[in-house]
Protein backbone atom coordinates (compact mmCIF):
# COMPACT_ATOMS: atom_id res chain seq x y z
CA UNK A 1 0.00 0.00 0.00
CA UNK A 2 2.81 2.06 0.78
CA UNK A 3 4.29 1.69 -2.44
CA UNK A 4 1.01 2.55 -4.05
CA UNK A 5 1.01 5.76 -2.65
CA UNK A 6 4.38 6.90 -3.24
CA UNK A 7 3.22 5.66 -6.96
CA UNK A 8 0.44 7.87 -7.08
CA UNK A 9 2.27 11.08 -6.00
CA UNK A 10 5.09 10.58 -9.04
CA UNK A 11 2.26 9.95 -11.40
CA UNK A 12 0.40 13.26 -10.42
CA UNK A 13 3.39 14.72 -10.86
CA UNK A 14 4.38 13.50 -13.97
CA UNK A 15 0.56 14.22 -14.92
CA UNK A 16 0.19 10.43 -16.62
CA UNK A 17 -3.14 10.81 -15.62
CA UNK A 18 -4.60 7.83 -17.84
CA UNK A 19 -1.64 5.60 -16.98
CA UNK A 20 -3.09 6.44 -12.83
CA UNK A 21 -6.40 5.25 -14.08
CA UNK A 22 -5.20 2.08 -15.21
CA UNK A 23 -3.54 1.14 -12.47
CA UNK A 24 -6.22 2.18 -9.96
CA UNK A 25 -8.62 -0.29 -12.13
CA UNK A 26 -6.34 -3.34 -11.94
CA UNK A 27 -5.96 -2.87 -8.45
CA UNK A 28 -9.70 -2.88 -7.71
CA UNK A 29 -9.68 -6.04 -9.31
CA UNK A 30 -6.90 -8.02 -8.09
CA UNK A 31 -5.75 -6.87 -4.72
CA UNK A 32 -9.15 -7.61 -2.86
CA UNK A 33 -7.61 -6.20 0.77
CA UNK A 34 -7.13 -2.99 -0.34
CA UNK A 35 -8.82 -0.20 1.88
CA UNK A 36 -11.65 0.99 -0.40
CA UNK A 37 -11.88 4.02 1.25
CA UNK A 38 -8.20 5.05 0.25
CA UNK A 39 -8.73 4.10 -3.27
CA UNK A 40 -11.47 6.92 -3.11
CA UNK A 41 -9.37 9.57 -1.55
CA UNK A 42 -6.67 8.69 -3.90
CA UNK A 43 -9.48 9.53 -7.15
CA UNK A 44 -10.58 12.76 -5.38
CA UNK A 45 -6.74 13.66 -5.54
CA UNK A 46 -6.81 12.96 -8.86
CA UNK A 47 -9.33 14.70 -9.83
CA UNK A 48 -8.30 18.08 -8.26
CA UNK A 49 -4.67 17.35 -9.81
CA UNK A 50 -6.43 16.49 -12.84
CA UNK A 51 -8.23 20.33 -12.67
CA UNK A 52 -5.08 21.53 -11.66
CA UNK A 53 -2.65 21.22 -14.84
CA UNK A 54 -5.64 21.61 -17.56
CA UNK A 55 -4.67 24.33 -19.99
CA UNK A 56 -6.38 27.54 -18.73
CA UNK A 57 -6.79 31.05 -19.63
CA UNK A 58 -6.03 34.01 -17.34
CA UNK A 59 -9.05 36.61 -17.06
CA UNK A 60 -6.63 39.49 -18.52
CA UNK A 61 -6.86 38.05 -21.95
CA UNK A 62 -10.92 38.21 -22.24
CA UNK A 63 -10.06 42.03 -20.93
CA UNK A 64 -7.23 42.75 -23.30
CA UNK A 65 -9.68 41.47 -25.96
CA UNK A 66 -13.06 43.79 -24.50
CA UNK A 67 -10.56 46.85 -25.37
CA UNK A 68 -10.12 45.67 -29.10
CA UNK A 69 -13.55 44.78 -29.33
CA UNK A 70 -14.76 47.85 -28.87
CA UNK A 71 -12.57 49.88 -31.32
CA UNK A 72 -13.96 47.75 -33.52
CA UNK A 73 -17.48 47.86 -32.59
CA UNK A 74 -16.49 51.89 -33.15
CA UNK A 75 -15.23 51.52 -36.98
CA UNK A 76 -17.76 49.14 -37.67
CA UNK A 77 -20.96 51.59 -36.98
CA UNK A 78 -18.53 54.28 -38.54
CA UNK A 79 -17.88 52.52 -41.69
CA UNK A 80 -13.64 52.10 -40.86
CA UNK A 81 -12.15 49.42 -41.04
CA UNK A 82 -10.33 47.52 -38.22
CA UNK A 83 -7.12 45.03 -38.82
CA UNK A 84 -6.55 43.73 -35.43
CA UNK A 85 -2.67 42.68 -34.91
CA UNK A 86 -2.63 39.08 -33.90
CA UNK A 87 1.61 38.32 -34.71
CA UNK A 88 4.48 40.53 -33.68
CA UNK A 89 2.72 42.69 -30.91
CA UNK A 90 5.59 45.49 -30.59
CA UNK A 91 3.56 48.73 -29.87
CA UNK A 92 0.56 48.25 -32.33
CA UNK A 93 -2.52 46.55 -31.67
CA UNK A 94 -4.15 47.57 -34.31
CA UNK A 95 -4.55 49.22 -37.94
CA UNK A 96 -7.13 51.53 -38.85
CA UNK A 97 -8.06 52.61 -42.79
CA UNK A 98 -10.47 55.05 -43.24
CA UNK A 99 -13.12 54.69 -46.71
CA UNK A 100 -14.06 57.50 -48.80
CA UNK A 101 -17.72 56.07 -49.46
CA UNK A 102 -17.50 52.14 -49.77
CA UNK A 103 -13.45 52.30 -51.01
CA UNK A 104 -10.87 51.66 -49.09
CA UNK A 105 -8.38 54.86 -49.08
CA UNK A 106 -4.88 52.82 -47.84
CA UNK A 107 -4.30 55.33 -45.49
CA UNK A 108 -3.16 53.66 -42.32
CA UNK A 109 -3.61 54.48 -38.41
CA UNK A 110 -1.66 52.53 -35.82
CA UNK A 111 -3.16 52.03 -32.74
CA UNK A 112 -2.27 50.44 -28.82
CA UNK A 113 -4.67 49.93 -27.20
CA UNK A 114 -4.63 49.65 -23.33
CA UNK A 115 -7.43 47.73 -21.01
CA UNK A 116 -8.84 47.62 -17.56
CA UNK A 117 -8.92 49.40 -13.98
CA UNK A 118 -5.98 49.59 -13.77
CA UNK A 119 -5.79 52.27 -16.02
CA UNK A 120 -8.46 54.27 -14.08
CA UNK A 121 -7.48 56.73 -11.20
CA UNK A 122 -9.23 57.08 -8.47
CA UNK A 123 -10.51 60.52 -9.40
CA UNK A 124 -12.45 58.64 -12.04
CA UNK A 125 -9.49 60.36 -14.34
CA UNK A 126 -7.38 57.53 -17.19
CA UNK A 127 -3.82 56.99 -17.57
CA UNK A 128 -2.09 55.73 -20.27
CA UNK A 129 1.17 53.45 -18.86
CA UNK A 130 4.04 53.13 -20.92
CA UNK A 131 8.02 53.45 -20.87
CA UNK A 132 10.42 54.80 -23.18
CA UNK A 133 11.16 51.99 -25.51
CA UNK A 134 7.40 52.17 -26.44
CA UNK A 135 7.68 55.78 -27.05
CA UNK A 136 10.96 55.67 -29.09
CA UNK A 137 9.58 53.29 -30.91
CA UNK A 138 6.05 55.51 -31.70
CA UNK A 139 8.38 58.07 -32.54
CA UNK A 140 9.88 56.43 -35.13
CA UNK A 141 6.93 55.32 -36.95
CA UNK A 142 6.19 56.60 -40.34
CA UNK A 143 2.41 56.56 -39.95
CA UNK A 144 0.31 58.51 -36.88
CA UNK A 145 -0.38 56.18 -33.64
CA UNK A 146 -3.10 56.86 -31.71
CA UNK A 147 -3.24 55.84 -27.80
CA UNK A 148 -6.76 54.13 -26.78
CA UNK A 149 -7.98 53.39 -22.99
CA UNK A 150 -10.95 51.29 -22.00
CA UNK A 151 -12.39 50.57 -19.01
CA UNK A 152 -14.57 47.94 -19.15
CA UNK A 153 -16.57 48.36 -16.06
CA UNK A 154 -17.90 51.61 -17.33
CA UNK A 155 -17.46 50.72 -20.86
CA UNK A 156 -16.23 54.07 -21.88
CA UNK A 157 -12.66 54.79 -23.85
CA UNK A 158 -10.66 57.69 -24.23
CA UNK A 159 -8.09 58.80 -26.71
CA UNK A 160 -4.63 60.57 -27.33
CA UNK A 161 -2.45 61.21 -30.34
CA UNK A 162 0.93 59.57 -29.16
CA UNK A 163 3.03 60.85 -32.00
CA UNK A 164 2.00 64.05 -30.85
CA UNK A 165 3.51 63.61 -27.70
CA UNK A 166 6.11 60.92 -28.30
CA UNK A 167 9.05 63.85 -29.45
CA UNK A 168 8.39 65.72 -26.01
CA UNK A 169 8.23 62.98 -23.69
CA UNK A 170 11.61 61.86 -25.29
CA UNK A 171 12.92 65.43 -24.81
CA UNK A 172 11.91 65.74 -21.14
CA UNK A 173 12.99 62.45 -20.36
CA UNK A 174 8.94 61.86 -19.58
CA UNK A 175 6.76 61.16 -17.88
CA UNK A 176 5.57 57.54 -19.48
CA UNK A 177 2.66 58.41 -18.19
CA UNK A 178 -0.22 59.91 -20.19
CA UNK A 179 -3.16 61.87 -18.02
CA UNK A 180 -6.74 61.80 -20.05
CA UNK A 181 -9.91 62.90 -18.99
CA UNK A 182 -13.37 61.92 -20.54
CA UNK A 183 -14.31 65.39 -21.16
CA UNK A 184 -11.51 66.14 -22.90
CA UNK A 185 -10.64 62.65 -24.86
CA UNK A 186 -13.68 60.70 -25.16
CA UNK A 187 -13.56 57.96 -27.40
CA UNK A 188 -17.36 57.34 -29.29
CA UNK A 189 -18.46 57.05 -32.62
CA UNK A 190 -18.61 60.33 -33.07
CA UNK A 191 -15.71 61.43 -31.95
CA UNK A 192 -13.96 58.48 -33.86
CA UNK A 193 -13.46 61.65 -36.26
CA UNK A 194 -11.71 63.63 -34.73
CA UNK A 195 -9.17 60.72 -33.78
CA UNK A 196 -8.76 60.02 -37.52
CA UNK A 197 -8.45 64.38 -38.38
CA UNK A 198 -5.28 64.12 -35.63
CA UNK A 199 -3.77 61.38 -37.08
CA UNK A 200 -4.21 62.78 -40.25
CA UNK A 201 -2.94 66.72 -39.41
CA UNK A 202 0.24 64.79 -37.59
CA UNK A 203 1.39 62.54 -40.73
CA UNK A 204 1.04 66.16 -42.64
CA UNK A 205 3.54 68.11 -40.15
CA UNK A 206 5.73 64.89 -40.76
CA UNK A 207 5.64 65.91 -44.69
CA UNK A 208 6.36 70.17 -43.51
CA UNK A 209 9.51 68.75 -41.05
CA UNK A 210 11.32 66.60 -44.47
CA UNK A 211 9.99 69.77 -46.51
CA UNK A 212 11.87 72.63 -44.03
CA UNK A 213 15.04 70.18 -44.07
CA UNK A 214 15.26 70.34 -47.73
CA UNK A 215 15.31 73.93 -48.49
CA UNK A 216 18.00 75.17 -45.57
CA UNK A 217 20.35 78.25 -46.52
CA UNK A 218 23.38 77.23 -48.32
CA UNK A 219 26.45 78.09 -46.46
CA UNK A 220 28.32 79.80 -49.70
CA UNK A 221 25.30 82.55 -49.68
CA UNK A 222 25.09 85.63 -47.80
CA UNK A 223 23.96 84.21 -44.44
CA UNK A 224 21.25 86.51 -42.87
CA UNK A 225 19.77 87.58 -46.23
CA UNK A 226 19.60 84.51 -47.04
CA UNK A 227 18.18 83.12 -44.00
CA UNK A 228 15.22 85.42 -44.01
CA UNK A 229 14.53 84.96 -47.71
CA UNK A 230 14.29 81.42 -46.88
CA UNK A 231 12.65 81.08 -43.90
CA UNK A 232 10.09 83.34 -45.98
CA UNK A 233 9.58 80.57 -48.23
CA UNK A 234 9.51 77.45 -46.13
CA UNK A 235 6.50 79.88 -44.13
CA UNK A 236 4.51 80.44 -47.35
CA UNK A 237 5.09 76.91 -48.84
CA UNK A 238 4.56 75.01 -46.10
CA UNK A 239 1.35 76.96 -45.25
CA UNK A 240 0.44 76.53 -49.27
CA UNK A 241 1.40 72.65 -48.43
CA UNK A 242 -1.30 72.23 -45.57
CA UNK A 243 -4.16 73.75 -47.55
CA UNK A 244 -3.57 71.61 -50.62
CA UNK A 245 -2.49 68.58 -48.34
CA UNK A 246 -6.13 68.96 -46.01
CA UNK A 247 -7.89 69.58 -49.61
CA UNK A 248 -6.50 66.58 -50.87
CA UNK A 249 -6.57 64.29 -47.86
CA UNK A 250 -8.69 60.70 -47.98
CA UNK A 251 -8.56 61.21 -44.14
CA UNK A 252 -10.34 64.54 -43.10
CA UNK A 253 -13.90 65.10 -42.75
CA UNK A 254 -15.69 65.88 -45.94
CA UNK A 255 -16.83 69.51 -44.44
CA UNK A 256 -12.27 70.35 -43.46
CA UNK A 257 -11.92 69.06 -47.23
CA UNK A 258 -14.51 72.29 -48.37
CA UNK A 259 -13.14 74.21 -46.37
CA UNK A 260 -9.91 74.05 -47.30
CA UNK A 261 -11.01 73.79 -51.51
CA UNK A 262 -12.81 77.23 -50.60
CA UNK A 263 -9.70 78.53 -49.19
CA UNK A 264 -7.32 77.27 -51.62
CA UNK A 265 -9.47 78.82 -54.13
CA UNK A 266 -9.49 81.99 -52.86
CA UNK A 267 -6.13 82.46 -52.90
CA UNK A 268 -5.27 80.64 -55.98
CA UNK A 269 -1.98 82.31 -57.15
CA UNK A 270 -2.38 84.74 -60.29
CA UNK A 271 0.05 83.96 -62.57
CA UNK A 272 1.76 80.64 -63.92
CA UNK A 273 5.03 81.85 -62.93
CA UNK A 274 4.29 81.35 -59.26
CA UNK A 275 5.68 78.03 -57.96
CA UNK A 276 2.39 77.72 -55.87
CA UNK A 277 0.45 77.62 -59.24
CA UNK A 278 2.95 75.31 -60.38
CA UNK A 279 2.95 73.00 -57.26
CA UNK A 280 -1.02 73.18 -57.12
CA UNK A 281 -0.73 71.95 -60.87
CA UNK A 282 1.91 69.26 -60.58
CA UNK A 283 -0.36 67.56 -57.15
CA UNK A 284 -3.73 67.80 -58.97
CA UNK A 285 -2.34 65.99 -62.22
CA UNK A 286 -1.17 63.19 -60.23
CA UNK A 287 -4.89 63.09 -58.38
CA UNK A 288 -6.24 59.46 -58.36
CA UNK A 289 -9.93 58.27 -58.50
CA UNK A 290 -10.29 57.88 -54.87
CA UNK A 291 -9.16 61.69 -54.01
CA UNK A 292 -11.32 62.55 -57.08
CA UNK A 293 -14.36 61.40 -55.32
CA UNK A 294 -13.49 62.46 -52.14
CA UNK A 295 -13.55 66.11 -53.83
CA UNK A 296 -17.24 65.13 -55.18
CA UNK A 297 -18.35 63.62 -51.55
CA UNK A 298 -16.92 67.50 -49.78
CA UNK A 299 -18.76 69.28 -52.92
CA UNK A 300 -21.91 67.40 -51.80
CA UNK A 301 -21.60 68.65 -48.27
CA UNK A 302 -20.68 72.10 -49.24
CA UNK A 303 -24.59 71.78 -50.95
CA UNK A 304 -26.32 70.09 -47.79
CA UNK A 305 -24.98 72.82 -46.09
CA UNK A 306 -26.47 75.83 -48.35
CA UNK A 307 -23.10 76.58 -49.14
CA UNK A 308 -23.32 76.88 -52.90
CA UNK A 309 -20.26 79.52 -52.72
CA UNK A 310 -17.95 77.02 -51.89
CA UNK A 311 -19.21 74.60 -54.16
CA UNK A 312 -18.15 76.75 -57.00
CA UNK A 313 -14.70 77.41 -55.44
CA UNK A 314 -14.20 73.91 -55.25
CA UNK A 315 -15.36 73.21 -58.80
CA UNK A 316 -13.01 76.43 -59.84
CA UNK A 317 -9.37 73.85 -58.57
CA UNK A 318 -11.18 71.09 -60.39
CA UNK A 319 -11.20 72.64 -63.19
CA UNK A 320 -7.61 72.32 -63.59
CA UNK A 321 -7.26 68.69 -63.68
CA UNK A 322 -6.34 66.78 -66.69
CA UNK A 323 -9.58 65.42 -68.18
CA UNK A 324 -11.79 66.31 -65.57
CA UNK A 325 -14.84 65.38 -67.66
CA UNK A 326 -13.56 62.16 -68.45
CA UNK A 327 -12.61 61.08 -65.74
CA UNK A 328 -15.84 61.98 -63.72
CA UNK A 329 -18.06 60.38 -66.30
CA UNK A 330 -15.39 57.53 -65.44
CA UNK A 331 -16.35 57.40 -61.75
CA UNK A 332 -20.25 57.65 -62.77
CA UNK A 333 -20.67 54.43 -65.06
CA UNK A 334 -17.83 52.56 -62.71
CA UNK A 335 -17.81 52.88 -59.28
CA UNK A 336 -21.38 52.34 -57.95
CA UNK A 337 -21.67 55.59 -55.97
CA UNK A 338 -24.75 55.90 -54.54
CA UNK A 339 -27.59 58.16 -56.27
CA UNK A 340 -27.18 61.09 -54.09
CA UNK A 341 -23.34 61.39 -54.99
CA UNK A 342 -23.80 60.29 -58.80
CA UNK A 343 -26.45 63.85 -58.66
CA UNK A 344 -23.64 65.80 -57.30
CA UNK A 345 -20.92 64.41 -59.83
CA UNK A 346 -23.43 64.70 -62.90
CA UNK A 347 -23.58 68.81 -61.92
CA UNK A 348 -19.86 68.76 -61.68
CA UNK A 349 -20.05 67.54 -65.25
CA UNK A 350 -22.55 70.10 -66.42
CA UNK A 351 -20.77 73.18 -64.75
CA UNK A 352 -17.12 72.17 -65.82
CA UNK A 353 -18.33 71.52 -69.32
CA UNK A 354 -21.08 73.97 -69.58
CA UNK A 355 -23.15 71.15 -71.66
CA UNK A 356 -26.27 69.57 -70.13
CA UNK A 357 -25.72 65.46 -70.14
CA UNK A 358 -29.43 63.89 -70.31
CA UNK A 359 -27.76 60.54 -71.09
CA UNK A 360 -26.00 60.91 -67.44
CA UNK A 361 -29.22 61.69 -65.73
CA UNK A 362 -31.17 58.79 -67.80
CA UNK A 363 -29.07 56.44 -67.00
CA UNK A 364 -28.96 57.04 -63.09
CA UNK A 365 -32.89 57.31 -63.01
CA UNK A 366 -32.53 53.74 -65.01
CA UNK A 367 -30.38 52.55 -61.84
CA UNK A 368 -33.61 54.19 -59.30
CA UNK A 369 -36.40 52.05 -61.11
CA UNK A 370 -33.77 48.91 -61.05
């Protein structure tokens, strides 16, 4: 009996747990003096050891997960899509791409993602815990990452633009620690938005930092003249560069994209001699379909909103693209934009053209009675 026992422990150790079984069974049947009641305590035993080394899974993964879930529940009623990272975790949960109607734009958003109380002060304020490798390594990124909290108790998430902040942490040495309030950084579907305008502003400032490093004074020029001349023109190009970058983003709101068209329009540079004219030019003939309907989607707005001025502006840049009318007609027979948007690119047509197209309108009435 003694020998059983010690026989036992080495098989719960070893976790043979079938092997224990057999032996239990043969003994039953053969050694007909063994206390019964031992045999018993020696199952229970195996039963909790048995409970013991199953595979389990710790509660911080299902709360890890509640986090990702609902960014995604976010894109989803937002129409973004989400691309979870399942392999080499190293700072980035998560990708985010923006559509411009139903077609996908390829402009990414990296995202971490943190989850649980513990990320919840007492004062009911969150706090986003990192260290410095994390934020040298957000630094370094070529596309905008955006820091998400969730607490899943109160099932509310807040939001910060870590690329934003990455440089100055790195300067000041920190804080790893990121302070967020829900007033301030509230994380919804509607403000999903304004996440994806911040991500988009930031990768534009990238663009103005490579732009400024490009044009510095040449050393065999007169120094100070030429410091102020150029300092001059980094101010005015790189302030030309935001409008026409916002105007042409897949990112921004459709109501920033009027906006800036209506600016950029306003100031549209006289003559051809100007490098903003040529610049404006250069970026417009190398416009693809999916910024060309973007233009048509912030044209739309511009007419929800009574704004019929800006419209026109708008329609004034587009005029300057290479085969405008082509290329809209294009978009109308091909890409299944919905009726609404097809009215708004059909008037595009007609204005840039100055011809009325009945076979454009016919044929979208065709697609209402379908």
């Amino acid at each position: 009996m003694e020998r059983f026992s010690s026989y036992v422990q080495n098989v719960v150790r070893s976790r043979t747990f079938i092997i224990m079984e057999f032996h239990i069974e043969r003994l039953m049947k053969k050694e007909t003096k063994v206390n019964v009641r031992f045999v018993e305590v020696i199952i229970k035993k195996l039963n909790s050891a048995r409970y013991f080394f199953m595979t389990r899974v710790s509660s911080e993964s299902h709360i890890g997960e509640l986090g990702s879930a609902f960014l995604q529940y976010l894109c989803s009623k937002q129409e973004v899509i989400y691309r979870p990272v399942r392999i080499f975790d190293v700072g980035i949960d998560a990708f985010i791409e923006p559509q411009v109607g139903n077609i996908a734009t390829g402009a990414m958003i990296g995202v971490q993602i943190k989850t649980g109380k513990s990320f919840k002060t007492s004062s009911g304020r969150y706090s986003f815990k990192s260290d410095k490798a994390h934020f040298e390594y957000w630094s370094r990124c070529t596309l905008p990452i955006i820091g998400v909290v969730y607490d899943p108790e109160d099932e509310k998430g807040v939001w910060v633009n870590l690329s934003d902040i990455a440089k100055d942490r790195l300067t000041n040495k920190g804080p790893w620690v990121i302070n967020l309030s829900i007033q301030e950084h509230s994380l919804d579907s509607d403000s999903l938005q304004t996440l994806i305008d911040s991500a988009e502003l930031t990768r534009i400032k990238k663009d103005f930092i490579k732009f400024s490093y490009l044009t510095m004074p040449q050393p065999n020029k007169n120094k100070e003249k030429d410091s102020f001349k150029n300092l001059s023109t980094i101010s005015s190009h790189t302030a030309w560069d935001e409008l026409l970058d916002t105007f042409l983003s897949l990112l921004y709101d459709d109501r920033i994209v009027a906006g800036a068209g209506y600016r950029l329009s306003l100031y549209f540079p006289e003559g051809k001699s100007d490098f903003r004219y040529q610049y404006l030019i250069k970026r417009l003939s190398l416009l693809n379909d999916v910024q060309l309907i973007k233009m048509i989607f912030s044209v739309k707005v511009a007419l929800d909103d009574c704004c019929e001025h800006v419209a026109e502006h708008i329609c004034d840049i587009m005029r300057h693209i290479p085969d405008i009318y082509l290329r809209l007609e294009s978009i109308v027979f091909n890409n299944n934009l919905s009726n609404d948007v097809n009215v708004v690119a059909i008037q595009l047509i007609e204005s840039l053209s100055e011809y009325e197209r009945q076979d454009l309108w016919d044929m979208i009435s065709n697609k209402r009675l379908l």
